[in-house]
Structures are given as structure tokens and as C-alpha cells.
Protein backbone atom coordinates (compact mmCIF):
# COMPACT_ATOMS: atom_id res chain seq x y z
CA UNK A 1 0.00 0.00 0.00
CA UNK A 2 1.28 3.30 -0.73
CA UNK A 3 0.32 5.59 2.59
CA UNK A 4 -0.47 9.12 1.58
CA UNK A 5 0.38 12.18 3.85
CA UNK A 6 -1.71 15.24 4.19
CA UNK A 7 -0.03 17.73 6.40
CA UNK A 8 1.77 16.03 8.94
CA UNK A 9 3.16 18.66 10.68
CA UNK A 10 -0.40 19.90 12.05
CA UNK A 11 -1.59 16.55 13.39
CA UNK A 12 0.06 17.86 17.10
CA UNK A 13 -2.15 20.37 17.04
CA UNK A 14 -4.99 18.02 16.28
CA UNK A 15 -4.31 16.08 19.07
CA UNK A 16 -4.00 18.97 21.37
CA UNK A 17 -7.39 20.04 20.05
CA UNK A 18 -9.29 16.74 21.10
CA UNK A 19 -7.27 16.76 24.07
CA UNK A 20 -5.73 14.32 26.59
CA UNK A 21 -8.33 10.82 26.25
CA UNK A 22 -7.77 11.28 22.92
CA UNK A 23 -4.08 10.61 23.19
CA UNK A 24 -4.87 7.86 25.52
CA UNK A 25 -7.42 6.56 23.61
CA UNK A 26 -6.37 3.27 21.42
CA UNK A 27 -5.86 3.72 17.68
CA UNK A 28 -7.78 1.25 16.06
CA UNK A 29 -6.74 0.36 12.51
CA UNK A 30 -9.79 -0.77 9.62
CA UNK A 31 -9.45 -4.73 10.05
CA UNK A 32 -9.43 -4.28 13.74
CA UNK A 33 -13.17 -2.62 13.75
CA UNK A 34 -13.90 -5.55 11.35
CA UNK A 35 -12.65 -8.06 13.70
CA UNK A 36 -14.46 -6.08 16.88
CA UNK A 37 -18.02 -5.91 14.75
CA UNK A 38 -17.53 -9.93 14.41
CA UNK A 39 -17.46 -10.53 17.55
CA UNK A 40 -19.67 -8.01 19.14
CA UNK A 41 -22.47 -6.45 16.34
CA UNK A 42 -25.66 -7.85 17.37
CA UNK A 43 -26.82 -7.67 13.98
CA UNK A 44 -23.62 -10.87 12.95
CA UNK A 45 -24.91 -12.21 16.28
CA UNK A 46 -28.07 -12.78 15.65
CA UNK A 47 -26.80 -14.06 11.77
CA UNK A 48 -24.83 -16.98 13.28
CA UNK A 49 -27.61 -17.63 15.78
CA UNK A 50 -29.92 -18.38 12.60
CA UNK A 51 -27.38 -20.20 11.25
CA UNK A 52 -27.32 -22.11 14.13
CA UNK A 53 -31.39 -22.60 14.14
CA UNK A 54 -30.87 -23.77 10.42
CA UNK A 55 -28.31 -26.54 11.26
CA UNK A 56 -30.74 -27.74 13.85
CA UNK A 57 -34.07 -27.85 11.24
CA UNK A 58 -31.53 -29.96 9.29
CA UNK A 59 -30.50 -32.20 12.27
CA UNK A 60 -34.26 -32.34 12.94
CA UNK A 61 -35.17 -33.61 9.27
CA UNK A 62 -32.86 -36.41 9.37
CA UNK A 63 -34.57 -37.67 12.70
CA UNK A 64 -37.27 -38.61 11.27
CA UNK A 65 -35.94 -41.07 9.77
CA UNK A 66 -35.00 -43.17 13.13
CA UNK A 67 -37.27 -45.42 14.76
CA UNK A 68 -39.79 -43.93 17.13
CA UNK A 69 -40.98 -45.65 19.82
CA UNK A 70 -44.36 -44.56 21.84
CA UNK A 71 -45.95 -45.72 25.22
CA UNK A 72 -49.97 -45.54 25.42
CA UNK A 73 -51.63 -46.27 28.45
CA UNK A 74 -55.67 -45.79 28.58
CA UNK A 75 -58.39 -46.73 31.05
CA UNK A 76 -62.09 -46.65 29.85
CA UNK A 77 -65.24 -47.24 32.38
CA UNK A 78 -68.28 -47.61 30.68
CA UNK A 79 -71.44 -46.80 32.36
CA UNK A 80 -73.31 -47.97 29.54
CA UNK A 81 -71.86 -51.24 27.72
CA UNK A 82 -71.83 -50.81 24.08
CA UNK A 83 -74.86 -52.48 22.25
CA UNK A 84 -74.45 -55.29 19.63
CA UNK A 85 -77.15 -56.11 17.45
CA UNK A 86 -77.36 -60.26 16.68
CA UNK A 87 -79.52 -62.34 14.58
CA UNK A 88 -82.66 -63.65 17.05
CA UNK A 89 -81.65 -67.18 15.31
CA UNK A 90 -78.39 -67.19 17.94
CA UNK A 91 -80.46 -67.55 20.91
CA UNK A 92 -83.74 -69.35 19.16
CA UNK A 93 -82.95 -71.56 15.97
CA UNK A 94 -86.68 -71.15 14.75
CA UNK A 95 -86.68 -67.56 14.26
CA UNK A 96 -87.24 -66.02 11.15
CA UNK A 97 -83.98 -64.88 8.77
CA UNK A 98 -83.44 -60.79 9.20
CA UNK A 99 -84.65 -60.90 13.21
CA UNK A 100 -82.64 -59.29 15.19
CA UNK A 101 -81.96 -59.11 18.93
CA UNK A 102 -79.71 -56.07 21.13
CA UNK A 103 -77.18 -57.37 23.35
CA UNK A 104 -74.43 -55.74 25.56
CA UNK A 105 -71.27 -57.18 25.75
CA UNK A 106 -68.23 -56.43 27.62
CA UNK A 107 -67.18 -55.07 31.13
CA UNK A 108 -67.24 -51.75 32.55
CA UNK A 109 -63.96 -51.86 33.03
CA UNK A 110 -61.38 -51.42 29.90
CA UNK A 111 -58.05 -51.13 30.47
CA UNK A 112 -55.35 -50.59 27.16
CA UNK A 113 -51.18 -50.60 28.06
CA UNK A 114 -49.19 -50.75 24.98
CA UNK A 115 -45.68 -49.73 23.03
CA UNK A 116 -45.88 -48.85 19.25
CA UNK A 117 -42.73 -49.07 17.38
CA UNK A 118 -42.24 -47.22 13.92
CA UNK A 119 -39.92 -46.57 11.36
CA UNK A 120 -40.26 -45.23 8.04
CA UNK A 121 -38.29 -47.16 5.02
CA UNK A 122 -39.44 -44.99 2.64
CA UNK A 123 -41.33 -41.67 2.47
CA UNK A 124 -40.36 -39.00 -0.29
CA UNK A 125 -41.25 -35.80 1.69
CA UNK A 126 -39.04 -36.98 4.30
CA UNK A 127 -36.17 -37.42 1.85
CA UNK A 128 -37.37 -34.23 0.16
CA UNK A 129 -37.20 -32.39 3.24
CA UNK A 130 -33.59 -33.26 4.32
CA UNK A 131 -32.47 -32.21 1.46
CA UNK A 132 -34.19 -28.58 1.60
CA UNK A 133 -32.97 -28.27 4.93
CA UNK A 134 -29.79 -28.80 3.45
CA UNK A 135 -30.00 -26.30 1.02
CA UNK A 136 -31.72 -23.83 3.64
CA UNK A 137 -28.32 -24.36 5.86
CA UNK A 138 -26.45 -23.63 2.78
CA UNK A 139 -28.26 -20.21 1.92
CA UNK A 140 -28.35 -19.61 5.83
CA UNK A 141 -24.68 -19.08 5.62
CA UNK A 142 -24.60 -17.59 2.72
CA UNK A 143 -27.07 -14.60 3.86
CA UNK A 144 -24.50 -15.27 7.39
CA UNK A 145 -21.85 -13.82 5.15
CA UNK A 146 -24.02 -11.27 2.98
CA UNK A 147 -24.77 -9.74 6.87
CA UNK A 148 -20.97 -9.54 7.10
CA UNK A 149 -20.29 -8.00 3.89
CA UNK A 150 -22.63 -5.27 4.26
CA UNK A 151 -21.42 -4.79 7.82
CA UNK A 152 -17.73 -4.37 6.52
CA UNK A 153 -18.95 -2.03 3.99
CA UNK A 154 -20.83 0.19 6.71
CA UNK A 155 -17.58 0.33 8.78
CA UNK A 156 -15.51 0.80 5.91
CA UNK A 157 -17.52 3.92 5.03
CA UNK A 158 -17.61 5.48 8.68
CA UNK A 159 -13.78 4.55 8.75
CA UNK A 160 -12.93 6.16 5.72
CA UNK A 161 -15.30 9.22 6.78
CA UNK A 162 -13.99 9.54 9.88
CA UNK A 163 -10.29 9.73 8.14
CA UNK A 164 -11.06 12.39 6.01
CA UNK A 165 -13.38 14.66 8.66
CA UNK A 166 -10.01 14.28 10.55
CA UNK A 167 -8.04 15.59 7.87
CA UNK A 168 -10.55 18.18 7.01
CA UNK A 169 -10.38 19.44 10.54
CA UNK A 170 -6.55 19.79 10.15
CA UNK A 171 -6.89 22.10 7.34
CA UNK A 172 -9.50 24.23 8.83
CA UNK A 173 -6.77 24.72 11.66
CA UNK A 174 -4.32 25.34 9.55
CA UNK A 175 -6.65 27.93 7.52
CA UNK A 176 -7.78 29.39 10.68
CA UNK A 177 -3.76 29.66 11.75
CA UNK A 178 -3.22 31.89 8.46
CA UNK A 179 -6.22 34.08 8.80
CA UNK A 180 -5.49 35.04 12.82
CA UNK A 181 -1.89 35.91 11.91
CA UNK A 182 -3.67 38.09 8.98
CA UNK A 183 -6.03 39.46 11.81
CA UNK A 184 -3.07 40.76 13.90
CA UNK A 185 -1.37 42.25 11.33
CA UNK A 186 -4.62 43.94 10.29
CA UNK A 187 -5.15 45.49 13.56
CA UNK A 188 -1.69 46.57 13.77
CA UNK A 189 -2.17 48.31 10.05
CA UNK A 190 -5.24 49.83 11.13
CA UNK A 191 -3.29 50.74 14.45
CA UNK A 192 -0.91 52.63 12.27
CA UNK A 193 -3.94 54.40 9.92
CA UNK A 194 -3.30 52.25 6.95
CA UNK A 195 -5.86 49.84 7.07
CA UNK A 196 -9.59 50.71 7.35
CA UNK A 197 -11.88 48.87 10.01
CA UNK A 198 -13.43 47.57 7.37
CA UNK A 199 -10.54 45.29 6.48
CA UNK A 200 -9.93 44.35 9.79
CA UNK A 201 -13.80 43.55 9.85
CA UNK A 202 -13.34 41.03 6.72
CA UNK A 203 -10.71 38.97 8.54
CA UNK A 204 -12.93 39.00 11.25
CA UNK A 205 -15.45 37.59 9.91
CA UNK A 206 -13.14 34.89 8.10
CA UNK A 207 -12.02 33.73 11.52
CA UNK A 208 -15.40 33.41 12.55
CA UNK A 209 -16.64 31.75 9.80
CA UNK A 210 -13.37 29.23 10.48
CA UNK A 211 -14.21 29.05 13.94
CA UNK A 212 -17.75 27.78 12.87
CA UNK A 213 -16.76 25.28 10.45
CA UNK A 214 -14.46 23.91 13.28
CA UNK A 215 -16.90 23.31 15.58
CA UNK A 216 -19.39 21.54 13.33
CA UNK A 217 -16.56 19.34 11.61
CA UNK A 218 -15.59 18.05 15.02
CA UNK A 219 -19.44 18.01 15.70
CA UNK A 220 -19.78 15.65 12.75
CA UNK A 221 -16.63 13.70 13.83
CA UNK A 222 -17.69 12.89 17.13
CA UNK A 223 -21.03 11.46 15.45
CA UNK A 224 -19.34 9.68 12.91
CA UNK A 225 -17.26 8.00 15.81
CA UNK A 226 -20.05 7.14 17.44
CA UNK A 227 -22.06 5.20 14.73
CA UNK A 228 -18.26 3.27 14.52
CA UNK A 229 -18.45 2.46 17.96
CA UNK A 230 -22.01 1.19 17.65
CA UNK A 231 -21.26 -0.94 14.31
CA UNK A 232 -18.15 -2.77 15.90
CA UNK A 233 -20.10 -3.30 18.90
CA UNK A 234 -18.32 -1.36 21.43
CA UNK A 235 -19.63 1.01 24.50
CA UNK A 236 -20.06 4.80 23.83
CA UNK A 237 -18.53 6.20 26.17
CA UNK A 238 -15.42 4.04 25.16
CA UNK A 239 -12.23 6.05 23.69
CA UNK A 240 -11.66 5.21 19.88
CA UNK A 241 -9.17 6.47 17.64
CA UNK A 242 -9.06 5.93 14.04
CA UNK A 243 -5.71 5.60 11.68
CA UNK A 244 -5.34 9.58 10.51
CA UNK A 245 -3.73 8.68 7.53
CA UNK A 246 -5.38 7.23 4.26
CA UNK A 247 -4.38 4.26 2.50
CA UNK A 248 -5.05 4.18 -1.16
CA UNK A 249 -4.20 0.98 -3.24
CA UNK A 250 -1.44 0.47 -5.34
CA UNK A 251 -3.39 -1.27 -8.01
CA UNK A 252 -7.53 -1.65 -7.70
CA UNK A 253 -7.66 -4.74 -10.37
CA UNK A 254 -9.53 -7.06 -8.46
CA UNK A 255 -10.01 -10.83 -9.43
CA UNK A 256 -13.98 -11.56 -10.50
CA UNK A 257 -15.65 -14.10 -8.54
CA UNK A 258 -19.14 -14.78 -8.34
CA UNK A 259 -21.06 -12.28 -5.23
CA UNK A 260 -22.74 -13.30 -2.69
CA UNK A 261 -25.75 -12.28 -4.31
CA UNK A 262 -25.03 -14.40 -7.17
CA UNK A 263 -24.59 -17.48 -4.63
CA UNK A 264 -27.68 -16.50 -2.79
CA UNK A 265 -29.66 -16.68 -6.02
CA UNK A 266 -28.09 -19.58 -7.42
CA UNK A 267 -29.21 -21.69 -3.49
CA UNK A 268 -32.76 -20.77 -3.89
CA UNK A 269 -32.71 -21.91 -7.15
CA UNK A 270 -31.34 -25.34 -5.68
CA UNK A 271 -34.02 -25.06 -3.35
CA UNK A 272 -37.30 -24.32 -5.37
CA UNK A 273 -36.01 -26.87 -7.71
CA UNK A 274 -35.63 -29.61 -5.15
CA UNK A 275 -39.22 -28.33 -3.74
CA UNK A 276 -40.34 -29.18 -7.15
CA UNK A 277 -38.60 -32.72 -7.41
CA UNK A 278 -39.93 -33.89 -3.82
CA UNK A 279 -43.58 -32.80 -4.89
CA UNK A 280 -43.14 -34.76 -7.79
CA UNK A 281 -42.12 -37.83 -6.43
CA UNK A 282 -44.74 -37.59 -3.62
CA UNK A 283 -47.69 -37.45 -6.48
CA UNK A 284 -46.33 -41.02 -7.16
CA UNK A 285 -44.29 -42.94 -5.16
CA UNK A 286 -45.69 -44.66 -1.89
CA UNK A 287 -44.47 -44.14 1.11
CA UNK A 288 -43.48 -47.39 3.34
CA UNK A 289 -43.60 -47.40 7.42
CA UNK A 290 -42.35 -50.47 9.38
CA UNK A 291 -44.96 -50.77 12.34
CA UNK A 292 -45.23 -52.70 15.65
CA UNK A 293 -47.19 -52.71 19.00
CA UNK A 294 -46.42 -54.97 21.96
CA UNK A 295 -49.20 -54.77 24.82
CA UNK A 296 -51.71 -55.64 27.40
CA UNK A 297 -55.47 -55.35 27.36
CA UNK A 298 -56.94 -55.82 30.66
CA UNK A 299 -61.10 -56.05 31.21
CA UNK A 300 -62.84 -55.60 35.13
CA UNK A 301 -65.87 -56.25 36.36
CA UNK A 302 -66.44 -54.66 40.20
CA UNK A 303 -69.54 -56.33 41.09
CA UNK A 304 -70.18 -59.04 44.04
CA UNK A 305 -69.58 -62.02 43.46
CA UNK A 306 -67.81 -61.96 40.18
CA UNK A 307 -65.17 -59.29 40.51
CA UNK A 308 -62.42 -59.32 39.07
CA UNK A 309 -59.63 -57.71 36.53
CA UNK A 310 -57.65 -60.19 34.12
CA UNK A 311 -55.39 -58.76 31.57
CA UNK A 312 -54.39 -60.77 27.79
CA UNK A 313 -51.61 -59.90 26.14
CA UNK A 314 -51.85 -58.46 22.66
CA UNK A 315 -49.16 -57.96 20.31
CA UNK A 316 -48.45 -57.41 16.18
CA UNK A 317 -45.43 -56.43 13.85
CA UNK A 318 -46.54 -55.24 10.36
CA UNK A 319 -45.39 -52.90 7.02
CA UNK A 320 -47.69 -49.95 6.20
CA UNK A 321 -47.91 -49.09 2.68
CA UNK A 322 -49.60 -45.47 1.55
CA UNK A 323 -49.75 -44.59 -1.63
CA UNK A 324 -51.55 -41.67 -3.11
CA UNK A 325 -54.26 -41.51 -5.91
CA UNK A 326 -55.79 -38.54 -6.50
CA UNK A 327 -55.49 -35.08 -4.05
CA UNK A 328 -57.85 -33.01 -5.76
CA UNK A 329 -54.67 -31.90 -8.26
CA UNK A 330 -53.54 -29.69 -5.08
CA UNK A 331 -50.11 -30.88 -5.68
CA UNK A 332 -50.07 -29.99 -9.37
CA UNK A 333 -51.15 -26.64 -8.57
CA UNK A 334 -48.09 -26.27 -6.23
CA UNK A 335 -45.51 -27.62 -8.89
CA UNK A 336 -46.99 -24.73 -11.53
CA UNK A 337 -46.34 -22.18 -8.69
CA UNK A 338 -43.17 -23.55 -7.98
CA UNK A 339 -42.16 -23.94 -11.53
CA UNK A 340 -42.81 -20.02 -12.46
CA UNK A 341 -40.89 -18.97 -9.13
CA UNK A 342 -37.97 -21.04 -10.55
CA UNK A 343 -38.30 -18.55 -13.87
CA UNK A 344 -38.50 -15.51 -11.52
CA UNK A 345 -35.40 -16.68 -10.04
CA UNK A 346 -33.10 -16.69 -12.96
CA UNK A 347 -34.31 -13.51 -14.17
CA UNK A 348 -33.13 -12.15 -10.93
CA UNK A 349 -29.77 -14.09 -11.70
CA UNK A 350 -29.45 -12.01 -14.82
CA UNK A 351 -30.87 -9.02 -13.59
CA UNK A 352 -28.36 -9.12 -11.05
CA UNK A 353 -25.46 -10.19 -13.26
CA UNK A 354 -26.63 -7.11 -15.76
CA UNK A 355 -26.56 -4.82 -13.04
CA UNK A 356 -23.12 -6.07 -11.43
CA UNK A 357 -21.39 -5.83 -14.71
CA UNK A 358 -22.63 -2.32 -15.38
CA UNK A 359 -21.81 -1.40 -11.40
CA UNK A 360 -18.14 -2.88 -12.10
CA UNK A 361 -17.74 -0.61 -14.81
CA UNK A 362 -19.37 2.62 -13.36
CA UNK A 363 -16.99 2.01 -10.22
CA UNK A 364 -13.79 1.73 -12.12
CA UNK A 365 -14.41 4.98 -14.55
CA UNK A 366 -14.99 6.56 -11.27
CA UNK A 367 -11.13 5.15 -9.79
CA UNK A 368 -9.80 6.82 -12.69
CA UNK A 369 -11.47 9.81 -12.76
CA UNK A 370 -10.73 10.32 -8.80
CA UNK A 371 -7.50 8.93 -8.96
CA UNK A 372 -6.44 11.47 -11.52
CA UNK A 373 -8.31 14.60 -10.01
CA UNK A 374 -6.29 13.47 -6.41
CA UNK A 375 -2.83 13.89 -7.66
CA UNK A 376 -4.19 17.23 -9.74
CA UNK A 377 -5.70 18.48 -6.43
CA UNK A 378 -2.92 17.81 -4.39
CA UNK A 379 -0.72 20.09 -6.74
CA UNK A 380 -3.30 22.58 -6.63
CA UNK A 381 -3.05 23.01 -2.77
CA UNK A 382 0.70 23.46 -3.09
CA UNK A 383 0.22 25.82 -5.93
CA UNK A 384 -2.28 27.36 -3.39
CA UNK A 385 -0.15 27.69 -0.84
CA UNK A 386 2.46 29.15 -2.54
CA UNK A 387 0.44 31.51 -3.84
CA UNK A 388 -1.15 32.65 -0.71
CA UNK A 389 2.24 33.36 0.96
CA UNK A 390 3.15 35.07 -2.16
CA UNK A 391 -0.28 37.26 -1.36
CA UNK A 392 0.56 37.91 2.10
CA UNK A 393 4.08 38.78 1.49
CA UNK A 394 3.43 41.29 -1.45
CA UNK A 395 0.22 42.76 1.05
CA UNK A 396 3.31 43.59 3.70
CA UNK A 397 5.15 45.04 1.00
CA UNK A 398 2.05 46.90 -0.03
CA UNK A 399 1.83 45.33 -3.44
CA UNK A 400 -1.20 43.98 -3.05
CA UNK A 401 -4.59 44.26 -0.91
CA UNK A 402 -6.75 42.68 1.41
CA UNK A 403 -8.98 41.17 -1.41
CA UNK A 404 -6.13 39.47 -2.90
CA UNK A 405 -5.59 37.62 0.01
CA UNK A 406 -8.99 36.86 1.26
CA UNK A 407 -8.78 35.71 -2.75
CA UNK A 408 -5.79 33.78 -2.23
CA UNK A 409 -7.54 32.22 0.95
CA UNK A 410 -10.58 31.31 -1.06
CA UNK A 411 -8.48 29.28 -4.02
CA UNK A 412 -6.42 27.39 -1.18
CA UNK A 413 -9.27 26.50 0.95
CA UNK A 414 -11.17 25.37 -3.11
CA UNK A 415 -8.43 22.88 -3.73
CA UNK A 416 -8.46 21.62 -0.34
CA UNK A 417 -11.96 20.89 -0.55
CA UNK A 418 -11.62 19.73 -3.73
CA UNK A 419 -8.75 17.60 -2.54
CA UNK A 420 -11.36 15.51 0.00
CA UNK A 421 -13.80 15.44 -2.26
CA UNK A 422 -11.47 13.70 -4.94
CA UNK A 423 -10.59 11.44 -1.71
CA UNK A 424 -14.28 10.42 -0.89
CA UNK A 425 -14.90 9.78 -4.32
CA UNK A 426 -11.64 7.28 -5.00
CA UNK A 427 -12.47 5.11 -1.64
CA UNK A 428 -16.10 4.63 -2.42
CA UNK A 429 -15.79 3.72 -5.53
CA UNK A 430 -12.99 1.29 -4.49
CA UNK A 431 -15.16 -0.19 -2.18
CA UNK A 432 -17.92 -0.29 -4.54
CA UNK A 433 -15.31 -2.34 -6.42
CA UNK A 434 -14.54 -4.45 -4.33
CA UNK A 435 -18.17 -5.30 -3.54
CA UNK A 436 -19.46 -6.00 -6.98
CA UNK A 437 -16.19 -8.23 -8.05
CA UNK A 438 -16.87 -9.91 -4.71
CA UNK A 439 -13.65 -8.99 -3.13
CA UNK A 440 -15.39 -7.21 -0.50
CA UNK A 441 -13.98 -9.08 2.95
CA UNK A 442 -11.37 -8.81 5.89
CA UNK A 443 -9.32 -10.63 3.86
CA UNK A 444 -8.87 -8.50 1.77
């Protein structure tokens, strides 16, 4: 990286500005806000907690599969026995076919203690299902790490402003320097009749207009720390200093690799297409359950003399078969839905590859453009300079006036400005770069 310096003479007078817990504060470099927001943003936090939750629906998916095993226990007491109807010929053998007689059978007391064992050996949705939960785990992460690449591109931002609010505020004191040394000599001019108030009122007024600006850069610096602290996850009221000087890249050709967008796309469409295959296979392939039940059924009767309460053992093993014939074409209905979200999902793909290829190409005219306006800038502001203590020199000499400086002021303070502007406009768009070629992480 080549490190570029912007008047480091005046960052003492910076520091003396924010004062003593800013020396003692920590300096805190880009990656290591990156590195803070992973392990403290709530916003990451609650990303890898969803991750977590999507593991688990996966984990849960693939349990269906082992055996399940159930304990029923039941008591019934009938105050009424069930009724039965029988053919009259049971009881009499001369009645009359189609005569029938009511009779209660059973106890009042039922009693029904059992284990049911099952196990499926076949069931598409099942299958279909662990492999969407798959897929969901996959896109989980993926939208883990979109969460993180935004993040990175938030702190990036409120680093980078935060660098060049800093350097902003160092030529405002360095501007305000020039124009209170102009002030005194002013007053000592108009002390000696040959300067009018009025002039001394101009510098005046430049000063103030300094002293303004001051305040409400280190107004927006302090705010801009703030949202830095609350992105990497750290208190307030904490001390945090930021790197003052700016790091361009020696080269901003980055390798092209598919975003996170891209991948994010490319999952769901793994996802609506297995949707579609598991709906398929469940219009028309059975599903298979191994089945058993090991048990007790016990009968009571509590009256005198015959009381009692005997229980038989019952018991079965068996395979269940299910297979489906007709749903009312609910499933069909699904698979068209299904089938024209799959088409809105690669038109996203392409609308998003469309709009990353024109984004790569916006963001490296603007590089080039910035890049080339900061090294024209910078010469500016030392053609500025120059000039300016040309101005003043030839005003003591009485060669020139009071609106040729204030002039001269104006044109150094322009290419300053211009200067950060240039700045903002270079680290942006690399970042922008960086994003869209999917270069955009810590590592890098």
C-alpha cells in the first residue's frame, strides 16, 4: 500500500485540540473494527444464531428417519356397555332370517397398556425435506456472510469518513492559523492608519466563519465516531481512535468471482427446484412405514360375586404401505407455482449479473477519474499555498490588498476541498469495487 500524507506537521495540534483521552485513547486500525463488529455487532450475532437454528431444522429432518418408539396407556369405564345387534336365530334356531336381537357385551372396566414401534423405510417428503434443509443451511450461511459483507462495507464507510473529517479538521486549523496571523497584522495596520476597520472587519469575519466550520466538523466527527463504535459493537462512552492517515491501493484490479448475491440466487434456485422434485415424487411414489405394538389389554368387572380384573396380552409387527391416488390436483397446482418462481429466479440471476457488470464498470471509470483529479488536487493546494504566501508577502510590502488575500484564501481552501472530495470519491468507488467483483472481505 502506498500511505499518503496530508499535512503532517499539524496533526500535534490536532491532538492537542481533542485533548488528553484522545491521546490515551487506542488507535484502532480498519481490520481491527472488522474483527471487533464480528465478535460483538448484534446484527452478525443474531446471523450466526440463525445459522445455528438452520443446522438444527436440518439435524431435525434427518430424525425422522429413526425409529420412534411410543408408550400408550388408557383406562375406559363404561357406564353404559356398548350395544351389539345379533340375529334372534343365535339364541332361538326357529326364528325367522333378518330378526334381530340387542345385546351388551363387555365389562365396565377397559383397560389398554401398549408400546408402538415405527420406522419409516421410505417416504419421499421426508427425503425431500432433508435435502431442503440442506439447502436452507447452505443459503443460511450464505445470507450469514451477505450480513458480514454489508457490515464491513458500513464500517468501511464510517472509517474512511472519519479519516477524512479528521483531515478536514486539520486544514481548517491550519486555515484558521493563516487568517489570525492576517487578523493581527490587520489590527496593527489599522493601528498605524493604513488599514480601514473595514478590512480588519473582513478577517474577522473569516475567523469566525473558520471558527464555525471547526466546531461543526468536530461536531460531525464525534457522530461519525459514534455510529463506529455502535457498528463494531463497542460502549459509547469508550475512547476510539481511528488511523489519521489514508491508504489508497497500489493497483484496484480485483479478481472476479461470483457475489454473494449471485450465490444467494443460485441456493434458492437449488431449493425451489428440489421443492419441485420432492412434490413430484410424492404425487407417485408410496411411502413405506415399518410398524409394531407390543401390549396388554386388561377387562374388570367390580360387582359381588364376580369381581375381578384379568389382563391378555396383545401384540403385532406389520409394514404400512400409503400410496396416493388422487389429491384433488392440489399438488399440481403447487408444482406450476413452484415452476414459475424457478423462472423468476433466474431472471433475478441475470438481472443481477446485468446490473453487477454495469456497477463494475461505473466504479472503475470513477477510480480513474478520482485517482487522476487526487494527484491534480494535491498540486493545486501546493500551488495554493504558494500563492497565498506570495499574497501575504506582497500585502506587507504593499503590493497587493486585502482582497487578494482573502482571494488567495478562497483558491487554497477550493483545492483543499476539492482535494477531499477527490478522496471520498476514489475510496467509495474502491469499495464499490470491491463489492461487486466480490472482493469485499477482511481478507482483503
Amino acid at each position: 500500500m502506498k500511505l499518503v500524507n496530508i499535512h503532517k506537521h499539524f496533526y500535534i495540534l490536532i491532538i492537542l485540540m481533542l485533548g488528553v483521552d484522545t491521546v490515551q485513547a487506542q488507535v484502532w486500525t480498519l481490520n481491527q473494527c472488522i474483527e471487533s463488529a464480528q465478535e460483538n455487532n448484534k446484527s452478525l450475532q443474531i446471523g450466526k444464531n440463525n445459522m445455528a437454528i438452520s443446522e438444527f431444522r436440518h439435524k431435525e429432518s434427518k430424525a425422522n428417519l429413526l425409529p420412534k418408539v411410543n408408550a400408550n396407556v388408557d383406562y375406559k369405564y363404561f357406564t353404559n356397555l356398548p350395544y351389539q345387534l345379533m340375529p334372534l336365530s343365535t339364541f332361538n334356531p326357529a326364528a325367522e332370517e333378518g330378526q334381530f336381537r340387542e345385546a351388551q357385551f363387555g365389562v365396565p372396566h377397559n383397560i389398554n397398556a401398549n408400546l408402538q414401534f415405527s420406522m419409516i423405510l421410505y417416504n419421499p417428503q421426508v427425503y425431500g425435506s432433508i435435502k431442503a434443509t440442506k439447502v436452507a443451511t447452505e443459503l443460511a450461511e450464505l445470507q450469514f456472510r451477505k450480513s458480514e459483507e454489508q457490515i464491513y462495507f458500513e464500517i468501511s464507510n464510517l472509517y474512511y469518513n472519519a479519516q477524512i473529517l479528521h483531515h478536514q479538521m486539520i486544514f481548517i486549523d491550519s486555515n484558521l492559523v493563516n487568517s489570525e496571523r492576517l487578523l493581527i497584522n490587520m489590527q496593527l495596520l489599522k493601528e498605524q492608519l493604513l488599514a480601514k476597520g473595514t478590512d480588519v472587519g473582513k478577517v474577522e469575519l473569516q475567523v469566525a466563519q473558520l471558527s464555525t466550520q471547526k466546531e461543526i466538523v468536530l461536531s460531525k466527527y464525534d457522530q461519525v465516531l459514534n455510529a463506529l463504535k455502535f457498528a463494531i459493537g463497542i460502549p459509547i462512552e469508550q475512547n476510539l481512535q481511528i488511523e489519521p492517515e489514508i491508504a489508497f491501493q497500489q493497483s484496484t484490479e480485483y479478481n472476479k468471482s461470483i457475489t454473494l448475491d449471485m450465490q444467494i440466487v443460485k441456493t434458492q434456485n437449488n431449493l425451489l427446484a428440489n421443492e419441485i422434485s420432492t412434490l413430484n415424487k410424492s404425487r407417485f411414489l408410496p411411502s413405506l412405514n415399518l410398524i409394531a405394538s407390543y401390549g396388554a389389554t386388561g377387562f374388570g368387572y367390580d360387582k359381588q360375586p364376580n369381581s375381578f380384573l384379568d389382563f391378555y396380552p396383545i401384540a403385532f409387527a406389520g409394514i404400512q404401505l400409503s400410496y396416493p391416488i388422487f389429491n384433488g390436483t392440489v399438488t399440481k397446482q403447487k408444482i406450476n407455482q413452484k415452476k414459475i418462481e424457478v423462472q423468476n429466479n433466474e431472471l433475478q440471476f441475470g438481472l443481477i449479473t446485468d446490473q453487477n457488470n454495469m456497477q463494475t464498470e461505473n466504479a472503475k471509470s470513477q477510480i480513474k477519474v478520482a485517482h487522476y483529479s487526487i494527484e491534480k488536487t494535491k498540486e493545486q493546494i501546493k500551488l495554493a499555498t504558494e500563492i497565498y504566501h506570495q499574497t501575504i508577502l506582497q500585502q506587507k510590502q504593499g503590493l497587493a490588498n486585502l482582497t487578494d488575500v482573502i482571494l488567495a484564501d478562497n483558491s487554497l481552501r477550493e483545492a483543499q476541498q476539492s482535494y477531499l472530495s477527490s478522496v471520498i470519491d476514489y475510496l467509495k468507488a474502491d469499495l464499490e469495487l470491491k463489492k461487486v467483483s466480490g472482493n469485499l472481505s477482511i481478507k482483503n
